[in-house]
C-alpha atoms as a PDB file:
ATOM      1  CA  UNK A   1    -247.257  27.211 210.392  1.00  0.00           C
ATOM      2  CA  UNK A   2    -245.209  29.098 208.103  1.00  0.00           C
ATOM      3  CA  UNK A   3    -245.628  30.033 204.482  1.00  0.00           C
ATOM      4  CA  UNK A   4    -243.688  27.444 203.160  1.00  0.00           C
ATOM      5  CA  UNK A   5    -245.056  24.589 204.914  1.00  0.00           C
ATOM      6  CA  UNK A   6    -248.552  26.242 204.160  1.00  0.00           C
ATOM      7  CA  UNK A   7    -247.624  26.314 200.347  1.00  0.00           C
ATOM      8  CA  UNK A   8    -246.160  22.654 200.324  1.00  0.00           C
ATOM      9  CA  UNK A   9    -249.445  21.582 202.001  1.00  0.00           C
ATOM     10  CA  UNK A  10    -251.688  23.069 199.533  1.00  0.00           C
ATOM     11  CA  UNK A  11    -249.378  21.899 196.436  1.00  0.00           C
ATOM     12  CA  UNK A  12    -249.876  18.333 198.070  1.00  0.00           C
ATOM     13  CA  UNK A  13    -253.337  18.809 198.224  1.00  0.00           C
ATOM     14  CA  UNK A  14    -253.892  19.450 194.521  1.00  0.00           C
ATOM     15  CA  UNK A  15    -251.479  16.779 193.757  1.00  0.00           C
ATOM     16  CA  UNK A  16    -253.952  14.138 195.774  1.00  0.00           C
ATOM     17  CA  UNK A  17    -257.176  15.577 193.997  1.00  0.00           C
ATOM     18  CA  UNK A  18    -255.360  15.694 190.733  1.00  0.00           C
ATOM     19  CA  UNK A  19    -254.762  11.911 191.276  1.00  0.00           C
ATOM     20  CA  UNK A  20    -258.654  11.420 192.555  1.00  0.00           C
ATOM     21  CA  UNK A  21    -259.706  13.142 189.575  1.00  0.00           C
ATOM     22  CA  UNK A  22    -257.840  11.109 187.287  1.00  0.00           C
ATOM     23  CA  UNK A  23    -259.040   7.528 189.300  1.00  0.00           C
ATOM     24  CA  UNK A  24    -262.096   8.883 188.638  1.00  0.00           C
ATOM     25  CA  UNK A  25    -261.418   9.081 185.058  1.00  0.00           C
ATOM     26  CA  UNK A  26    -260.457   5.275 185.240  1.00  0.00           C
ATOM     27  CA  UNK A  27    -262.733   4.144 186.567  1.00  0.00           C
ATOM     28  CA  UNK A  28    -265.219   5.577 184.040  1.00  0.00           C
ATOM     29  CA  UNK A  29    -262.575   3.976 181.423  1.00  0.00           C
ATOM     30  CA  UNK A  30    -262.933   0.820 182.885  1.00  0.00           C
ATOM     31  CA  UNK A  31    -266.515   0.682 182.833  1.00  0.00           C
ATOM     32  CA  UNK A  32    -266.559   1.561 179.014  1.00  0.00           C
ATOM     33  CA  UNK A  33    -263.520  -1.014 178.586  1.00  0.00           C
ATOM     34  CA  UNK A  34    -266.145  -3.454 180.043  1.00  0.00           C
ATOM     35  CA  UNK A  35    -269.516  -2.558 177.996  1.00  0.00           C
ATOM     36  CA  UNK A  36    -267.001  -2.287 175.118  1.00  0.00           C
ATOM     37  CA  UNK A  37    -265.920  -5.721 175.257  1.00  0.00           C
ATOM     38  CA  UNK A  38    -269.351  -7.188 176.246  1.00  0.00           C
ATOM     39  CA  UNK A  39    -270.809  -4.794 172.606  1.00  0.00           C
ATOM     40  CA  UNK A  40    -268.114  -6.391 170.321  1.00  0.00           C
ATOM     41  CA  UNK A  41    -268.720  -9.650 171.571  1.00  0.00           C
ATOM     42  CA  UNK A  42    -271.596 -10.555 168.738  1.00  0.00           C
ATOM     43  CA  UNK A  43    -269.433  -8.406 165.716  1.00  0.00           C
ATOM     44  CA  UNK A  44    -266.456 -10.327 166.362  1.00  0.00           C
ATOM     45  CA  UNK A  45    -268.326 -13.656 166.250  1.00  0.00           C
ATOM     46  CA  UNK A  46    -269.908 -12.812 163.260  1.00  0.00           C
ATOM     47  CA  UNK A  47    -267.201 -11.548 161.661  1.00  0.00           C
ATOM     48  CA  UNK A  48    -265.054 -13.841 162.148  1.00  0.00           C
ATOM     49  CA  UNK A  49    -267.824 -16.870 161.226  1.00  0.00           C
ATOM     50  CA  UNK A  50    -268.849 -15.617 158.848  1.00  0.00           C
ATOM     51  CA  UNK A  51    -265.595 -14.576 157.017  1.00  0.00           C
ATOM     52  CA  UNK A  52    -263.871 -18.477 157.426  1.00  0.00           C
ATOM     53  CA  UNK A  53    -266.841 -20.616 157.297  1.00  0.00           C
ATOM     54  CA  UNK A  54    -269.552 -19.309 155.133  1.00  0.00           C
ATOM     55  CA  UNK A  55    -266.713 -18.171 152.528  1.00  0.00           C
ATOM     56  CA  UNK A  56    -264.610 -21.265 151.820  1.00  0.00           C
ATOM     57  CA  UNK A  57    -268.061 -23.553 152.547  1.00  0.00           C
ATOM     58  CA  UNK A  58    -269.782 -21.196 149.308  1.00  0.00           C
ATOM     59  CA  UNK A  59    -266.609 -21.286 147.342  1.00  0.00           C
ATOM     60  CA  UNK A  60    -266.646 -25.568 147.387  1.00  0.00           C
ATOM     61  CA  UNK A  61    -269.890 -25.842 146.730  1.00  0.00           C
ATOM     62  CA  UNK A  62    -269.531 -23.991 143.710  1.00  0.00           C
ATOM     63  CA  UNK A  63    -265.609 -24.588 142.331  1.00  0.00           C
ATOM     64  CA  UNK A  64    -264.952 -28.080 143.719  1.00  0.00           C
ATOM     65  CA  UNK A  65    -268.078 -29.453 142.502  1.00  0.00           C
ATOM     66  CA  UNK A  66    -266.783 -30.997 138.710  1.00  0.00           C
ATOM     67  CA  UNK A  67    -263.438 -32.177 140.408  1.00  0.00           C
ATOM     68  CA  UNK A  68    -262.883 -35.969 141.302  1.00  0.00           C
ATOM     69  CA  UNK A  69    -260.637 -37.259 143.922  1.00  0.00           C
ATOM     70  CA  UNK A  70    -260.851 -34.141 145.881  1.00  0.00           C
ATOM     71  CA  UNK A  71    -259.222 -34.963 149.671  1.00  0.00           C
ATOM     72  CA  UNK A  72    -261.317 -32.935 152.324  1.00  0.00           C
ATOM     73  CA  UNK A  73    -258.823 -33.634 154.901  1.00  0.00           C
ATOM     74  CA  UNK A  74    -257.106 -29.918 154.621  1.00  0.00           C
ATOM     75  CA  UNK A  75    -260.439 -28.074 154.264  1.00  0.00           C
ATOM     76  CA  UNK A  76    -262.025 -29.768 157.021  1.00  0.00           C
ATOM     77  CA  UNK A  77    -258.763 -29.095 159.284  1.00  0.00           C
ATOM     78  CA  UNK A  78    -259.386 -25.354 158.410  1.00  0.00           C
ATOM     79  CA  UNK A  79    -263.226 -25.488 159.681  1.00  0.00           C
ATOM     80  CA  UNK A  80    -262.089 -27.120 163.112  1.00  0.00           C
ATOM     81  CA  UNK A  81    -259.333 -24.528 163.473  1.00  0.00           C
ATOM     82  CA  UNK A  82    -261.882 -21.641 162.147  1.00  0.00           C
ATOM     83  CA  UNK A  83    -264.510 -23.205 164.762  1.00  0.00           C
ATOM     84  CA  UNK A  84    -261.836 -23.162 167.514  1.00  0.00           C
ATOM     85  CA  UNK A  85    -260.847 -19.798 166.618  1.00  0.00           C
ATOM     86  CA  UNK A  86    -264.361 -18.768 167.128  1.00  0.00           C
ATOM     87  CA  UNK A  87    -264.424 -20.883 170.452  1.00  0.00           C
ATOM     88  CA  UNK A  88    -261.185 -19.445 171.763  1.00  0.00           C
ATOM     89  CA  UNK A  89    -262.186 -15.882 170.461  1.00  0.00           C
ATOM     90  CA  UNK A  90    -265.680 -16.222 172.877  1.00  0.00           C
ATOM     91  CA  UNK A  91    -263.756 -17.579 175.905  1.00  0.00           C
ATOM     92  CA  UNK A  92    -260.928 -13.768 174.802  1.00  0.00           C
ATOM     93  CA  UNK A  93    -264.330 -11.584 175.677  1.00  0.00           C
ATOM     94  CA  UNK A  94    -265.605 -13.057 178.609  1.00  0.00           C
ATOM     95  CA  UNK A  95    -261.721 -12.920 180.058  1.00  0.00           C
ATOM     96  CA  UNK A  96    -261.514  -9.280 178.897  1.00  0.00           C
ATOM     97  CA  UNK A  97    -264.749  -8.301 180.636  1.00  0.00           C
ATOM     98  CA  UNK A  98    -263.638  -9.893 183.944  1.00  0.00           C
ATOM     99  CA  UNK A  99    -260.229  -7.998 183.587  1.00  0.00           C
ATOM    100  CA  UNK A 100    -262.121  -4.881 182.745  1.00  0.00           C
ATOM    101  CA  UNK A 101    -264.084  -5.373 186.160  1.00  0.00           C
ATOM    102  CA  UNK A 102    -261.568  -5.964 188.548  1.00  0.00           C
ATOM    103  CA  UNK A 103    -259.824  -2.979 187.386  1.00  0.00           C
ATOM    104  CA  UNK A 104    -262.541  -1.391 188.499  1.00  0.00           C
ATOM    105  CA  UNK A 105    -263.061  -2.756 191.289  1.00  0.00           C
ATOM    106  CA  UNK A 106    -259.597  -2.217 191.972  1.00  0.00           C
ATOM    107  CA  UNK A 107    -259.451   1.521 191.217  1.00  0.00           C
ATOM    108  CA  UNK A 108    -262.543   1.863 193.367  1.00  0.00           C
ATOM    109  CA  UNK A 109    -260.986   0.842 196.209  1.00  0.00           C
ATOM    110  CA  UNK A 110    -257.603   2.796 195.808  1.00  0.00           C
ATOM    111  CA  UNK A 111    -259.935   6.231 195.538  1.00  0.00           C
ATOM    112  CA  UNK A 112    -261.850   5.147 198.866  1.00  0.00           C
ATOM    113  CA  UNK A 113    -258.470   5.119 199.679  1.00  0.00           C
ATOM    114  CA  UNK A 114    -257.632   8.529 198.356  1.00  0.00           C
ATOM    115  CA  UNK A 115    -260.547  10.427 199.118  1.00  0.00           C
ATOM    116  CA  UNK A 116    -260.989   9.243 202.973  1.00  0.00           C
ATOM    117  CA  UNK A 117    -257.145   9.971 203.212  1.00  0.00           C
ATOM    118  CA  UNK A 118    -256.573   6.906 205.628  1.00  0.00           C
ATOM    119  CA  UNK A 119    -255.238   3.360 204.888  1.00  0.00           C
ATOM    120  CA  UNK A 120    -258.202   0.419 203.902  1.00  0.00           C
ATOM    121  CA  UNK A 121    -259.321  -2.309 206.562  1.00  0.00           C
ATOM    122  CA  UNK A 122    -257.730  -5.332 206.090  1.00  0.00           C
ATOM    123  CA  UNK A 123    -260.662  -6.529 204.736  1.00  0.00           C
ATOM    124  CA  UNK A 124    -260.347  -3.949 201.979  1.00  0.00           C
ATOM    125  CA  UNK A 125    -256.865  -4.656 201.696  1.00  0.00           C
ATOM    126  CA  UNK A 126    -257.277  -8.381 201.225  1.00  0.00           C
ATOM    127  CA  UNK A 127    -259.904  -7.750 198.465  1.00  0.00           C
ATOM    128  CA  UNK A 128    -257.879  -5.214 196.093  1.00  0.00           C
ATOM    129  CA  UNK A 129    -255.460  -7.940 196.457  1.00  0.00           C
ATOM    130  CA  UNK A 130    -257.581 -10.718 195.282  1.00  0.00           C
ATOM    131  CA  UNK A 131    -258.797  -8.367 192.632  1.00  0.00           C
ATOM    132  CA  UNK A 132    -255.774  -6.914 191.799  1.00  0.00           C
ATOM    133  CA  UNK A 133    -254.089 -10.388 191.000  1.00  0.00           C
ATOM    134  CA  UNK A 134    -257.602 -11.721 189.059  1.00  0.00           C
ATOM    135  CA  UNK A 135    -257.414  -8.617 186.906  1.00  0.00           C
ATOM    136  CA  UNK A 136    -253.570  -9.602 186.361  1.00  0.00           C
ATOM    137  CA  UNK A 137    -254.392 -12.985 185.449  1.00  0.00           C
ATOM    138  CA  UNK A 138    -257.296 -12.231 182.991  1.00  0.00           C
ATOM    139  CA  UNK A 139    -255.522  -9.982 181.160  1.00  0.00           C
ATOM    140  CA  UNK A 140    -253.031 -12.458 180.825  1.00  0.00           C
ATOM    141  CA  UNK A 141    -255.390 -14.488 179.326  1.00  0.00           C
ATOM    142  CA  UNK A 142    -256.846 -12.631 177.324  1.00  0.00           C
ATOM    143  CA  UNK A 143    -253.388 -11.895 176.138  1.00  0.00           C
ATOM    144  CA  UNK A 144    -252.883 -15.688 175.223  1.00  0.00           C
ATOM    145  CA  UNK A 145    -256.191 -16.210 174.133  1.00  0.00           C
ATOM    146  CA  UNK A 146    -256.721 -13.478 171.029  1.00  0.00           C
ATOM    147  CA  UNK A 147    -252.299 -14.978 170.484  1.00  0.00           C
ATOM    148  CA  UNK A 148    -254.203 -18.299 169.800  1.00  0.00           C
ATOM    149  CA  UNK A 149    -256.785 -16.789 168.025  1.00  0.00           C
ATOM    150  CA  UNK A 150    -254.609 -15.595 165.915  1.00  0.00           C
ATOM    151  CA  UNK A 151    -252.559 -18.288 165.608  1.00  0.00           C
ATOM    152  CA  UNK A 152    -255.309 -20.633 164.597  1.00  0.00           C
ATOM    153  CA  UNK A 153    -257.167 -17.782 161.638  1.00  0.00           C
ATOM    154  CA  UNK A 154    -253.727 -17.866 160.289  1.00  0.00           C
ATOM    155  CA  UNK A 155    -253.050 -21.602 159.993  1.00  0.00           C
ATOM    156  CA  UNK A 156    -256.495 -22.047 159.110  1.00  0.00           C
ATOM    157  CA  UNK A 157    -256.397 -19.496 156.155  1.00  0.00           C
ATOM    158  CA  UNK A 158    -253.055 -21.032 155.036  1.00  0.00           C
ATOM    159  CA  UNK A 159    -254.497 -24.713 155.229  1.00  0.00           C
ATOM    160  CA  UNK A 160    -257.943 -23.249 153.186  1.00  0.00           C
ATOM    161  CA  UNK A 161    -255.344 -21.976 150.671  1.00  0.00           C
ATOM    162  CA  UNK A 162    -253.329 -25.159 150.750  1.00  0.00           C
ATOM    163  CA  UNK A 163    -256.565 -26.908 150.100  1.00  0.00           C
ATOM    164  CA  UNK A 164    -257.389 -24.891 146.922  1.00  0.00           C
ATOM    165  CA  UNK A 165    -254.307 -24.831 145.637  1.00  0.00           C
ATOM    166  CA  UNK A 166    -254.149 -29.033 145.706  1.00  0.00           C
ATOM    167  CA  UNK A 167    -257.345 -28.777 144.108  1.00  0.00           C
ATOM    168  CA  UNK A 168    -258.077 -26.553 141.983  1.00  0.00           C
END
């Protein structure tokens, strides 16, 4: 074998462990993507619960109390869409985790890949496939999920406002 080749097959070899290390480093991201997501899961639901609900249900009681022919209508859309935000919010996590995992599981598989330098079994194949497209599709929805979360805070702060502003 001559220098050249020798040198091109070394260079190729650091190049593959570089990539191994930083799968490796991935993966490890992945797993603290996932406990992340799963940690936050309680803040977020107080947070956000507390901030919509306990808030405009506090200022009624104490503003709205001395006014007649207050309609309810607008402040009770805001608690269904602060409720569904919550709802939707819950469902954003559990997505997120799943996502989180298959990445992993995904990433695990492409460094068995890596390190034993030969192709996966069908078998294998097949499965960072499935996982592959499930992480795909939960992040997806997750996507659309915390978009609707969003969505529904917002219209649900501007009908609270609405609702004080008619009646106060």
């Amino acid at each position: 074998m001559s220098n050249k080749s020798k040198k091109e097959n070394k260079e190729s070899e650091e190049k593959r462990l570089r990539y191994i290390v930083n799968l490796e480093k991935h993966c490890e991201r992945a797993q603290d993507h996932k406990k992340y997501s799963t940690d936050r899961f309680d803040i977020l639901v107080i947070s956000i619960s507390t901030t919509a609900l306990i808030f405009s249900i506090g200022f009624v009681k104490d503003f709205v109390k001395g006014i007649n022919n207050v309609n309810y209508f607008t402040l009770k859309l805001s608690w269904l869409l602060f409720v569904m935000t919550i709802f939707f919010n819950l469902i954003s996590q559990v997505s997120s985790y799943y996502a989180n995992n298959y990445d992993y599981l995904v990433t695990k598989l492409i460094l068995k890949e890596k390190r034993n330098r030969k192709e996966l079994t069908c078998d294998e194949q097949y499965k960072q496939k499935k996982y592959d497209k499930r992480c795909r599709r939960c992040s997806k929805l997750t996507d659309v999920l915390n978009l609707v979360c969003l969505l529904f805070l917002t219209i649900g702060l501007v009908v609270l406002i609405f609702f004080f502003s008619m009646n106060i």
